[in-house]
N, C-alpha and C. Protein backbone atom coordinates (compact mmCIF):
# COMPACT_ATOMS: atom_id res chain seq x y z
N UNK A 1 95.39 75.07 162.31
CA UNK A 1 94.19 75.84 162.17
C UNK A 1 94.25 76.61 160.87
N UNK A 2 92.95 77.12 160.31
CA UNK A 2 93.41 77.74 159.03
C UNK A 2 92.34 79.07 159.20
N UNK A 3 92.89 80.16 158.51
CA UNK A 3 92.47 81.07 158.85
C UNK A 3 92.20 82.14 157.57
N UNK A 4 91.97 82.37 157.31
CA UNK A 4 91.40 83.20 155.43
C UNK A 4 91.03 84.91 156.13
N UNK A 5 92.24 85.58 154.99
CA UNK A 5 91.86 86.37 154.89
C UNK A 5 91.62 87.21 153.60
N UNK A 6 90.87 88.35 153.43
CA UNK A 6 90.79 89.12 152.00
C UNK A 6 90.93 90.15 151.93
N UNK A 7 91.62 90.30 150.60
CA UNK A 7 91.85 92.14 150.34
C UNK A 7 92.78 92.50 148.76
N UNK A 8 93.22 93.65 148.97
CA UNK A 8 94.63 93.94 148.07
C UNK A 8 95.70 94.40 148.73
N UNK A 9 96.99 94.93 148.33
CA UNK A 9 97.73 94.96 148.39
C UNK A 9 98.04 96.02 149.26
N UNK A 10 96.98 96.82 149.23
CA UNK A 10 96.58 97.76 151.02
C UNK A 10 96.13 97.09 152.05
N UNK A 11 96.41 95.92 152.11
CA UNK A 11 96.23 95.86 153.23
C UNK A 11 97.02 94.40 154.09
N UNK A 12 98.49 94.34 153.01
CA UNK A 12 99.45 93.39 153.77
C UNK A 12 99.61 93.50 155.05
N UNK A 13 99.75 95.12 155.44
CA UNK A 13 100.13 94.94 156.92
C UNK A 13 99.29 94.70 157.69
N UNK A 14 98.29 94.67 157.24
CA UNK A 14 96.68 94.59 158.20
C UNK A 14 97.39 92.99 158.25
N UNK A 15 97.16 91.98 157.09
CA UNK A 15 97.67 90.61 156.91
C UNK A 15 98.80 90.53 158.00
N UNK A 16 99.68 90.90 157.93
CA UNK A 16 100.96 90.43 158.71
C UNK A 16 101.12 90.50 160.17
N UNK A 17 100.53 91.78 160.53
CA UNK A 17 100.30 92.28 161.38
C UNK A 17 99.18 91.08 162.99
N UNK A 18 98.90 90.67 161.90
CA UNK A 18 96.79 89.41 162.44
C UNK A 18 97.62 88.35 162.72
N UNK A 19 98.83 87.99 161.57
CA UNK A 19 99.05 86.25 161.32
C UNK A 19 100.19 86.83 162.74
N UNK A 20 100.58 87.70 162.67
CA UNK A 20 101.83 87.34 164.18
C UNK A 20 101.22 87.37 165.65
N UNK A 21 100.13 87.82 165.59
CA UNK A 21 99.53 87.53 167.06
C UNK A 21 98.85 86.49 166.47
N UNK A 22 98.23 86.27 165.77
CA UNK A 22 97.61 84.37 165.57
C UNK A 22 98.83 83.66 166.32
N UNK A 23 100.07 83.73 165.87
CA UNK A 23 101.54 83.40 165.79
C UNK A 23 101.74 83.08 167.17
N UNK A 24 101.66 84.44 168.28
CA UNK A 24 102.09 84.39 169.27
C UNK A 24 101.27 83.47 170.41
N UNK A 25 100.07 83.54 169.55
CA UNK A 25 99.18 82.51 170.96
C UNK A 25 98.11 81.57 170.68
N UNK A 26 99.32 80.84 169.55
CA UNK A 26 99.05 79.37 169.41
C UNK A 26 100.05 78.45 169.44
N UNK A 27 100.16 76.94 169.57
CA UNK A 27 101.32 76.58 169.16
C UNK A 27 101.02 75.54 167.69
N UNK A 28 99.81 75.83 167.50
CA UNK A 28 99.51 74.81 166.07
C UNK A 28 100.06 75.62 165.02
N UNK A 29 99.94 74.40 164.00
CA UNK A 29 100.19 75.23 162.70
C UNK A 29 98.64 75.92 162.08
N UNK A 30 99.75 77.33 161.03
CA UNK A 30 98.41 78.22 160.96
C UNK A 30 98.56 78.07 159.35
N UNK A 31 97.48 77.94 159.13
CA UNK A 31 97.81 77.71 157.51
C UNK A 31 96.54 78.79 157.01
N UNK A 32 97.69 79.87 156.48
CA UNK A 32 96.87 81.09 156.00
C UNK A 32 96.44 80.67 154.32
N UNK A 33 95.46 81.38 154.12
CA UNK A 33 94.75 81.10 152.82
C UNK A 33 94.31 82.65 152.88
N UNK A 34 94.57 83.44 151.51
CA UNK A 34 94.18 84.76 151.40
C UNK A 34 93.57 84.58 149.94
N UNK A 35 92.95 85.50 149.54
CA UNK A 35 92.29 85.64 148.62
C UNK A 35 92.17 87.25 148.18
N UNK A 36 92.43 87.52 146.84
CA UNK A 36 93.07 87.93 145.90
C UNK A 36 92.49 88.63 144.96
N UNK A 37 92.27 89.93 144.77
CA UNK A 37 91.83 90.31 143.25
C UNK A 37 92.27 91.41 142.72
N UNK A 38 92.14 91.62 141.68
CA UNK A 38 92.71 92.84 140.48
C UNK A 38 91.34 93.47 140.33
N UNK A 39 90.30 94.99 140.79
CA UNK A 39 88.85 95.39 141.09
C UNK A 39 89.20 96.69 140.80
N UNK A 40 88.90 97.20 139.75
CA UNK A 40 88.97 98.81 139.30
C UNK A 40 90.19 99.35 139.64
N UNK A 41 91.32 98.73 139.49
CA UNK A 41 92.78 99.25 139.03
C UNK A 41 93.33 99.35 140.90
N UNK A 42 92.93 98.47 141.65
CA UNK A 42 93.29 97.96 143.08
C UNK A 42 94.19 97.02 142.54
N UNK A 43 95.69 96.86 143.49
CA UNK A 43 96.33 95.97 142.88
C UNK A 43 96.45 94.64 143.98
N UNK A 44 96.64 93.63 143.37
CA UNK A 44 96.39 92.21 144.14
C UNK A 44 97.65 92.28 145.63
N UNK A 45 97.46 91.01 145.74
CA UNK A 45 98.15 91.05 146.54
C UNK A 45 99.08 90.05 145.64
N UNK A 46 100.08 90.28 146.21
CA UNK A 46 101.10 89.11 145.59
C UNK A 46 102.09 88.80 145.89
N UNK A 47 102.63 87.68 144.96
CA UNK A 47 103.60 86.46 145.41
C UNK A 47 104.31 86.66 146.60
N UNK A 48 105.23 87.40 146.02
CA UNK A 48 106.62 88.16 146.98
C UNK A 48 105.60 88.63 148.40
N UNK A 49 104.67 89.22 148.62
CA UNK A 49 104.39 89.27 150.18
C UNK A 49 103.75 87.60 150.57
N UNK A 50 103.13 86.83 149.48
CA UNK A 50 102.54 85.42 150.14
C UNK A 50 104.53 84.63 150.77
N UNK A 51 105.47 84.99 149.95
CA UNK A 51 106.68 84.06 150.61
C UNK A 51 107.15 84.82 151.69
N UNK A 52 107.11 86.22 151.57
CA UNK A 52 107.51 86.57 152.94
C UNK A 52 107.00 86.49 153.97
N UNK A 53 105.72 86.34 153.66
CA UNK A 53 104.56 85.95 155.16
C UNK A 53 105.20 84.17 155.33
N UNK A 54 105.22 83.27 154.23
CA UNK A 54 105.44 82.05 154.11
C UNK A 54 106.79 81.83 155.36
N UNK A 55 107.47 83.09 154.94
CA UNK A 55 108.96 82.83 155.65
C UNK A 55 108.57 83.25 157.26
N UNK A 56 107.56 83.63 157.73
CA UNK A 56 107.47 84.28 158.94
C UNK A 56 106.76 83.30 159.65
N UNK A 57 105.72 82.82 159.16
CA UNK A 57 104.97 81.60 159.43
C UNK A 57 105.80 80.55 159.85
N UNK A 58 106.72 80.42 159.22
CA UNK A 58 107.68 79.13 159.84
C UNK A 58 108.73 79.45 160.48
N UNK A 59 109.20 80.44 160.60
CA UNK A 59 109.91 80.90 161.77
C UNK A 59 109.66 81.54 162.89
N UNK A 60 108.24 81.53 163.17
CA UNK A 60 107.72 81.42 164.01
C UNK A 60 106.85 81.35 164.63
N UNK A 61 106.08 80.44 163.55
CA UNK A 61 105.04 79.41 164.11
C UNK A 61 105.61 77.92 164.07
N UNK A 62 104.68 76.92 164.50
CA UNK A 62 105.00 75.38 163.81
C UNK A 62 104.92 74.36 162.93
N UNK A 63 104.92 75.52 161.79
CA UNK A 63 104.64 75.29 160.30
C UNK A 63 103.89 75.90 160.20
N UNK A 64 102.81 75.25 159.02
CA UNK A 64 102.01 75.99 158.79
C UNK A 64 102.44 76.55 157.18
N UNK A 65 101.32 76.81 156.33
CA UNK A 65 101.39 76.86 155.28
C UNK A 65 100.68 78.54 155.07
N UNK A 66 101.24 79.43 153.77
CA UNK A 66 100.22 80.17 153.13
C UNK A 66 100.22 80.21 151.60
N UNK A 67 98.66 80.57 151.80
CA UNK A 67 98.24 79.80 150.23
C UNK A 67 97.56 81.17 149.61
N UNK A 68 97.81 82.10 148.38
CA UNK A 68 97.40 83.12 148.16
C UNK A 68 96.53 82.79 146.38
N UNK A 69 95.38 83.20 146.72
CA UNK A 69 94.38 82.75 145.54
C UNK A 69 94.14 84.01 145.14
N UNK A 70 93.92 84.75 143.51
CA UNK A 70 93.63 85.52 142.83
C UNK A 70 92.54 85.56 142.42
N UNK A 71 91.19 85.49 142.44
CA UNK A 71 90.24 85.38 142.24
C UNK A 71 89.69 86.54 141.45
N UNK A 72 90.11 86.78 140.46
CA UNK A 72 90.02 88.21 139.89
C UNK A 72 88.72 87.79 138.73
N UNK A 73 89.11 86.61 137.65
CA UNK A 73 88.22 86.38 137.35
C UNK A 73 87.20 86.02 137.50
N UNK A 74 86.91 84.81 138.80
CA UNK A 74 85.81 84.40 139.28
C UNK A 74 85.19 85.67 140.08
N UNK A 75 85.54 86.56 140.31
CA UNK A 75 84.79 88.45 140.72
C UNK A 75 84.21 88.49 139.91
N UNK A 76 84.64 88.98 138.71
CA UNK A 76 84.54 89.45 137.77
C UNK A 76 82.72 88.96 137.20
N UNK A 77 83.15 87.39 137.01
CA UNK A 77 81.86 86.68 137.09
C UNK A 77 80.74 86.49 137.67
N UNK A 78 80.98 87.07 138.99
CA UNK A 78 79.83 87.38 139.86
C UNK A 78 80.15 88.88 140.36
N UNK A 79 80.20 89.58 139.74
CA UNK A 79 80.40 90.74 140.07
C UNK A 79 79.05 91.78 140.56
N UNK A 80 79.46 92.45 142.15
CA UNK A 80 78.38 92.11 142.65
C UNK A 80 77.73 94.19 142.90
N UNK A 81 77.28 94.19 141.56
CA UNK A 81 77.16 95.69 141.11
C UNK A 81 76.19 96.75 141.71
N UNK A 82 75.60 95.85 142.63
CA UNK A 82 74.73 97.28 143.72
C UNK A 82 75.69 97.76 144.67
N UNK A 83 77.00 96.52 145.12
CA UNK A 83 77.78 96.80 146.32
C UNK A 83 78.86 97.82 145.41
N UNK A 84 79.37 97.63 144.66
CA UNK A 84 80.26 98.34 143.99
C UNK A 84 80.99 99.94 144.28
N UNK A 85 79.20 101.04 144.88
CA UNK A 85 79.37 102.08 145.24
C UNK A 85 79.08 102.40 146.38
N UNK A 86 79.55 101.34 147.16
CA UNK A 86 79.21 101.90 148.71
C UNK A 86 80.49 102.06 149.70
N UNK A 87 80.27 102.40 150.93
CA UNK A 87 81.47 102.86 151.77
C UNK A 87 82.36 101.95 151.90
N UNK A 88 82.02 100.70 151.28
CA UNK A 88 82.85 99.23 151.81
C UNK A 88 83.42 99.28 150.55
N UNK A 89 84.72 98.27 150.91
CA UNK A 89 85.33 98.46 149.45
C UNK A 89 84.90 96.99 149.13
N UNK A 90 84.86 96.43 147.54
CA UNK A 90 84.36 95.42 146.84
C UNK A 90 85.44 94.47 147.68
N UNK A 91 86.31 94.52 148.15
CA UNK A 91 87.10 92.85 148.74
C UNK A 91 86.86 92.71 149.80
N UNK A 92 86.09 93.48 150.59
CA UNK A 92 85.34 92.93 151.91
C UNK A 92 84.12 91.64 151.43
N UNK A 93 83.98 91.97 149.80
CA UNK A 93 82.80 90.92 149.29
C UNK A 93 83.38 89.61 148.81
N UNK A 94 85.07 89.64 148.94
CA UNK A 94 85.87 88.92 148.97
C UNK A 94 85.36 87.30 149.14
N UNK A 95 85.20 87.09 150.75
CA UNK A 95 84.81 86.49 151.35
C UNK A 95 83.74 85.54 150.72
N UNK A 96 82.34 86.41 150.59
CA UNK A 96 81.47 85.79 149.90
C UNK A 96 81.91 84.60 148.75
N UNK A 97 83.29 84.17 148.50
CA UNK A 97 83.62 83.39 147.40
C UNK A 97 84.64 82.11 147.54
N UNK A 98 84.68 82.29 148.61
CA UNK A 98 85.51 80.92 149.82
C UNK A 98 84.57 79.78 149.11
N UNK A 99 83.69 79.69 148.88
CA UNK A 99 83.01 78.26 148.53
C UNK A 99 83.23 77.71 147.48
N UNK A 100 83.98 78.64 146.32
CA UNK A 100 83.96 79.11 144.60
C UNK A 100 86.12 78.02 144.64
N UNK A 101 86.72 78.42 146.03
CA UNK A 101 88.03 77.70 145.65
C UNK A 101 87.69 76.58 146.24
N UNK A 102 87.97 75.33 145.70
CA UNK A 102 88.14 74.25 146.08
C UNK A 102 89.15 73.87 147.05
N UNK A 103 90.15 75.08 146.98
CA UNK A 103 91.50 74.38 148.01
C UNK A 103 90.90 74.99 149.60
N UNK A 104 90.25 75.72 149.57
CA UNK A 104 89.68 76.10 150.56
C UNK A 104 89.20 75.13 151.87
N UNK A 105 89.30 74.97 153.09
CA UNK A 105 89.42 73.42 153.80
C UNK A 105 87.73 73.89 154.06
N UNK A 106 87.54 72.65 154.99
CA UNK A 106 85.98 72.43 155.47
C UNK A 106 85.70 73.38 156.55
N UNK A 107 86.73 73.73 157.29
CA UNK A 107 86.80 74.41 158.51
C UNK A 107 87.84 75.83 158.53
N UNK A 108 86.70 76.73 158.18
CA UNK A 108 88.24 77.66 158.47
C UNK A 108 87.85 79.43 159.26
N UNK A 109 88.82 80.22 159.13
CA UNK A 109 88.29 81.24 160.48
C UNK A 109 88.66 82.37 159.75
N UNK A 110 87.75 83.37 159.26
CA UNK A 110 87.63 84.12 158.40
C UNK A 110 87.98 85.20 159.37
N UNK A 111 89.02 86.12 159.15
CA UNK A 111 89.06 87.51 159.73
C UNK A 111 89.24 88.27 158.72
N UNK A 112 89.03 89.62 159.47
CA UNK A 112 89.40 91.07 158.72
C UNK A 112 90.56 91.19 159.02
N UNK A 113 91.27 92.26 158.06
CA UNK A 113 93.01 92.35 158.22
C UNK A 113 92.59 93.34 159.20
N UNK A 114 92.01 94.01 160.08
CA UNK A 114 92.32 94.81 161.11
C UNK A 114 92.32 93.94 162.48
N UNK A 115 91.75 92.39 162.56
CA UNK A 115 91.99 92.12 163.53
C UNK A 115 92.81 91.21 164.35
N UNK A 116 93.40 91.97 165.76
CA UNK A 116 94.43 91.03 166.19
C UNK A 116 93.78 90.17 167.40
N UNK A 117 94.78 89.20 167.68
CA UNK A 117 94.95 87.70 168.42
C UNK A 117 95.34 88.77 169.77
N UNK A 118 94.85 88.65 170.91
CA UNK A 118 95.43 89.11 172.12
C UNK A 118 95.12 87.84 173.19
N UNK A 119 94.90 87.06 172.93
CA UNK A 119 94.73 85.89 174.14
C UNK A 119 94.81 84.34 173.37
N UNK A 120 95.04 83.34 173.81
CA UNK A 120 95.02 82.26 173.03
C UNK A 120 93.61 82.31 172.77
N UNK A 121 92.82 81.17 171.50
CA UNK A 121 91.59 81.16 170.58
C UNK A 121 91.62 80.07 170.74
N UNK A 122 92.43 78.60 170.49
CA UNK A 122 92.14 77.54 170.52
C UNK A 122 90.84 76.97 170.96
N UNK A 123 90.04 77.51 172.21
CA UNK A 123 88.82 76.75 172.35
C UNK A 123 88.04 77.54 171.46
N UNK A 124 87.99 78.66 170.86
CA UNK A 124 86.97 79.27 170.44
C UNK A 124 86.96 78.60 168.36
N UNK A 125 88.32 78.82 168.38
CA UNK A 125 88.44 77.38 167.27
C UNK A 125 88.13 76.11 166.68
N UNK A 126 87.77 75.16 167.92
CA UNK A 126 87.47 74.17 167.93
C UNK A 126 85.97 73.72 168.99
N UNK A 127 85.37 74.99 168.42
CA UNK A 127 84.16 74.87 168.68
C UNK A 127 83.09 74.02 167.39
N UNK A 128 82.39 73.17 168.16
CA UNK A 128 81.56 72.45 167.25
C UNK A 128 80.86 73.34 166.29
N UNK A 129 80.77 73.13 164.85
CA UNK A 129 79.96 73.69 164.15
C UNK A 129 79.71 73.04 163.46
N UNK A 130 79.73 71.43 163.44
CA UNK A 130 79.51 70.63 162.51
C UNK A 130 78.14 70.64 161.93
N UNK A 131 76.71 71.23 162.97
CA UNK A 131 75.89 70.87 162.26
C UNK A 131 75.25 72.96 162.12
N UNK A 132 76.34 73.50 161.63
CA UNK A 132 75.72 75.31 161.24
C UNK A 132 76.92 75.50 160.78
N UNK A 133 76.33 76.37 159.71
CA UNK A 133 77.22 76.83 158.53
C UNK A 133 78.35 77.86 158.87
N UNK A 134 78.08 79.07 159.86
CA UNK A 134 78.49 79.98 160.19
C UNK A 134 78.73 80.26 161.55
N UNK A 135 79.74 80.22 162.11
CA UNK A 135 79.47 80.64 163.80
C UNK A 135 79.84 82.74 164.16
N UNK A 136 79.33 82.99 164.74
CA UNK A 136 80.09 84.47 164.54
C UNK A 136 80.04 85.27 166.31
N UNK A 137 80.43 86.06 166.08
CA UNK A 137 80.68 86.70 167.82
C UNK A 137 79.46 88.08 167.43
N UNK A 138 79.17 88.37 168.18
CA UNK A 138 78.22 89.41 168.93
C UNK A 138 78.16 90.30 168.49
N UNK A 139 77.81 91.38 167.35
CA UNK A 139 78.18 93.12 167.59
C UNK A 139 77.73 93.15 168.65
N UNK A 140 78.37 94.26 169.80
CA UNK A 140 77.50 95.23 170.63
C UNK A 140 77.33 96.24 170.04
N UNK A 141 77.73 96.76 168.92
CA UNK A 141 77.35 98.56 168.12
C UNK A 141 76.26 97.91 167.34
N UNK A 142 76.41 97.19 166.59
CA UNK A 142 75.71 97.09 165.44
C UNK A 142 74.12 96.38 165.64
N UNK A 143 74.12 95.73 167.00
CA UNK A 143 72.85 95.84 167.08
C UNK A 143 71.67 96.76 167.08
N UNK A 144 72.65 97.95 167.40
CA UNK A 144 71.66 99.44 167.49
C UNK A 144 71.26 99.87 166.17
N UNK A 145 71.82 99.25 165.23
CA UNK A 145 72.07 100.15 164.05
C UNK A 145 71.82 98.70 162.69
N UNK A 146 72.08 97.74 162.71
CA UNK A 146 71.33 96.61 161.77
C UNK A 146 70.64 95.77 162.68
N UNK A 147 70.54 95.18 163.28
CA UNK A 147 70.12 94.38 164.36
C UNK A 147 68.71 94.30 164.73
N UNK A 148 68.29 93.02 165.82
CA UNK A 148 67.51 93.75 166.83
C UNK A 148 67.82 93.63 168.71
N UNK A 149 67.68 95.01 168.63
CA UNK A 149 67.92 95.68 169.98
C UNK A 149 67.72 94.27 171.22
N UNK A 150 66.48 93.90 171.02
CA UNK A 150 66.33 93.19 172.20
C UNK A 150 66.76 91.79 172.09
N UNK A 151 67.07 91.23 170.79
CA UNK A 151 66.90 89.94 170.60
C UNK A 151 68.47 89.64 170.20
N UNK A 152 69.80 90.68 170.01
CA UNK A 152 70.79 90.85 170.17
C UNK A 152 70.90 89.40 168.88
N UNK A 153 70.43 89.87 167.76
CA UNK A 153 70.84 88.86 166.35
C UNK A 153 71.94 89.18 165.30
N UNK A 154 72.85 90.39 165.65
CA UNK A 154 73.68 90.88 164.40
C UNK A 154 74.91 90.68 165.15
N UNK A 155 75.75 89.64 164.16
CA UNK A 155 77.44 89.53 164.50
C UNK A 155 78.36 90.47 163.54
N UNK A 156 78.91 90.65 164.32
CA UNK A 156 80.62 90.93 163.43
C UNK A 156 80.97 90.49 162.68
N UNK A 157 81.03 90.66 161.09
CA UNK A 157 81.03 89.98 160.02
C UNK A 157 82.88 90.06 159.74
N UNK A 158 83.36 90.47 160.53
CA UNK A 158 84.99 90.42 160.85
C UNK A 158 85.28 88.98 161.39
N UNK A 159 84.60 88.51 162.11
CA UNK A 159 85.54 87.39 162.37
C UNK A 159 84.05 86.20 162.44
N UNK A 160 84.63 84.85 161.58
CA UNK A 160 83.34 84.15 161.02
C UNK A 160 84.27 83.00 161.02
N UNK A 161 83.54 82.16 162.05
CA UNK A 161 84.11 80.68 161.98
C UNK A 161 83.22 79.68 161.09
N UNK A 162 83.77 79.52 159.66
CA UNK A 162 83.21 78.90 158.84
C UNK A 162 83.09 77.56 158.68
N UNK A 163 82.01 77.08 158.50
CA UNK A 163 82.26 75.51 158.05
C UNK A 163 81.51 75.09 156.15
N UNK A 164 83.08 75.54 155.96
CA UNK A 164 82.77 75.32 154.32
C UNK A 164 82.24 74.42 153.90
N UNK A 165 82.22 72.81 154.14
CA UNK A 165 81.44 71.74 153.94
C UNK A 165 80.13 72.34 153.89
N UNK A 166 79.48 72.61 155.02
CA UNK A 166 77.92 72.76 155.45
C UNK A 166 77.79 74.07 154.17
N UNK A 167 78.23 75.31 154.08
CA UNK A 167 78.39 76.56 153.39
C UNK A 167 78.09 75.75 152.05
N UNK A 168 79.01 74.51 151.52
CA UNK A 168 78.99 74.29 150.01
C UNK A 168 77.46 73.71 149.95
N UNK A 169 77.58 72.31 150.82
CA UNK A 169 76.55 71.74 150.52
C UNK A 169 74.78 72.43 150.38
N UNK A 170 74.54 74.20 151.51
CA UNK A 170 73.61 75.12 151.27
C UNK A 170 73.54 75.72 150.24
N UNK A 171 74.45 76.07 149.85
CA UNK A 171 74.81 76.91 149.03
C UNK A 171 74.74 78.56 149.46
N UNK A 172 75.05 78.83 150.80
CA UNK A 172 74.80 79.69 151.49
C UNK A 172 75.05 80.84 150.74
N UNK A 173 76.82 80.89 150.80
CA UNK A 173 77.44 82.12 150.05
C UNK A 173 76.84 82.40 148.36
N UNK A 174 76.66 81.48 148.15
CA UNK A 174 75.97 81.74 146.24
C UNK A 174 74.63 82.44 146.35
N UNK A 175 73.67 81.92 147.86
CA UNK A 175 72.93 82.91 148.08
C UNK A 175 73.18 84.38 148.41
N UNK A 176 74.41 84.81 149.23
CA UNK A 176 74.89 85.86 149.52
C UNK A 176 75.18 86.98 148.53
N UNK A 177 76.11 86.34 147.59
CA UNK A 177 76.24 86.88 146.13
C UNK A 177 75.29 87.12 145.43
N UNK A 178 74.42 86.22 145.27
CA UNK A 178 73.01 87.09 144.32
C UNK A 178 72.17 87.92 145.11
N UNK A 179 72.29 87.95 146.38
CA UNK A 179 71.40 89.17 147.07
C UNK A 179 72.54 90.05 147.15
């Protein structure tokens, strides 16, 4: 299974912390893909934590790969300057740029470094999304507050089962970025 996450270097343990309950209640391989940037003197994440996660992943998972992308310049290039000053920090906009790496797979499961694995996922994983770009789980807060109330339409932008194929071929996220 592959699973993407984003940030800097605040927030390894959020990272390490996600991939060991991924860890504990699966038995596939997890092949992490993180993504990376250098954003007003925030420092990346790097090498030395991608091999030590590398080393944890295989000792105790069943393989499984991690793959750490810097995307500092391709930010840079779409740099996305209304979000810049708001309560969120710019690598939550991270995400928005999964379509931009090519190594990036067709299928993959976007979390936030705050969240953990407490039950096996496997079916919620290998849920069909072949023909929708995005699958996502429920806010219950945030319907009160972006949403609508009755028609219960706003997900948790924390955890996003992607299907990058469908994402490239829309061009979903390139829409995301210019709005």
């Amino acid at each position: 299974m592959n699973i993407l996450f984003c940030g800097d270097a605040n927030v390894g343990d959020g990272i390490f912390l996600s991939v060991l309950s991924i860890l504990k209640h699966t038995d596939r391989d997890a092949d992490i893909y993180i993504l990376t940037a250098s954003i007003d003197g925030h420092t990346p994440v790097g090498p030395d934590f991608a091999d030590r996660l590398q080393g944890t992943v295989r000792e105790k998972g069943n393989g499984g790969t991690v793959r750490l992308f810097d995307i500092t310049e391709l930010f840079g290039s779409y740099r996305p300057e209304p979000n810049m000053d708001t309560r969120f920090t710019p690598f939550c906009m991270l995400r928005l740029f999964a379509d931009l790496v090519p190594e990036i797979p067709d299928k993959i499961l976007y979390l936030d470094t705050d969240v953990l694995c407490r039950a096996p996922f496997d079916d919620m994983y290998d849920t069909d999304i072949s023909s929708v770009e995005i699958a996502g789980v429920p806010d219950r807060y945030g319907k009160w507050f972006f949403g609508n109330v009755l028609r219960h339409d706003y997900f948790n932008s924390g955890v996003l089962l992607m299907n990058m194929k469908k994402i490239r071929e829309s061009g979903l996220l390139g829409k995301c970025r210019e709005m």
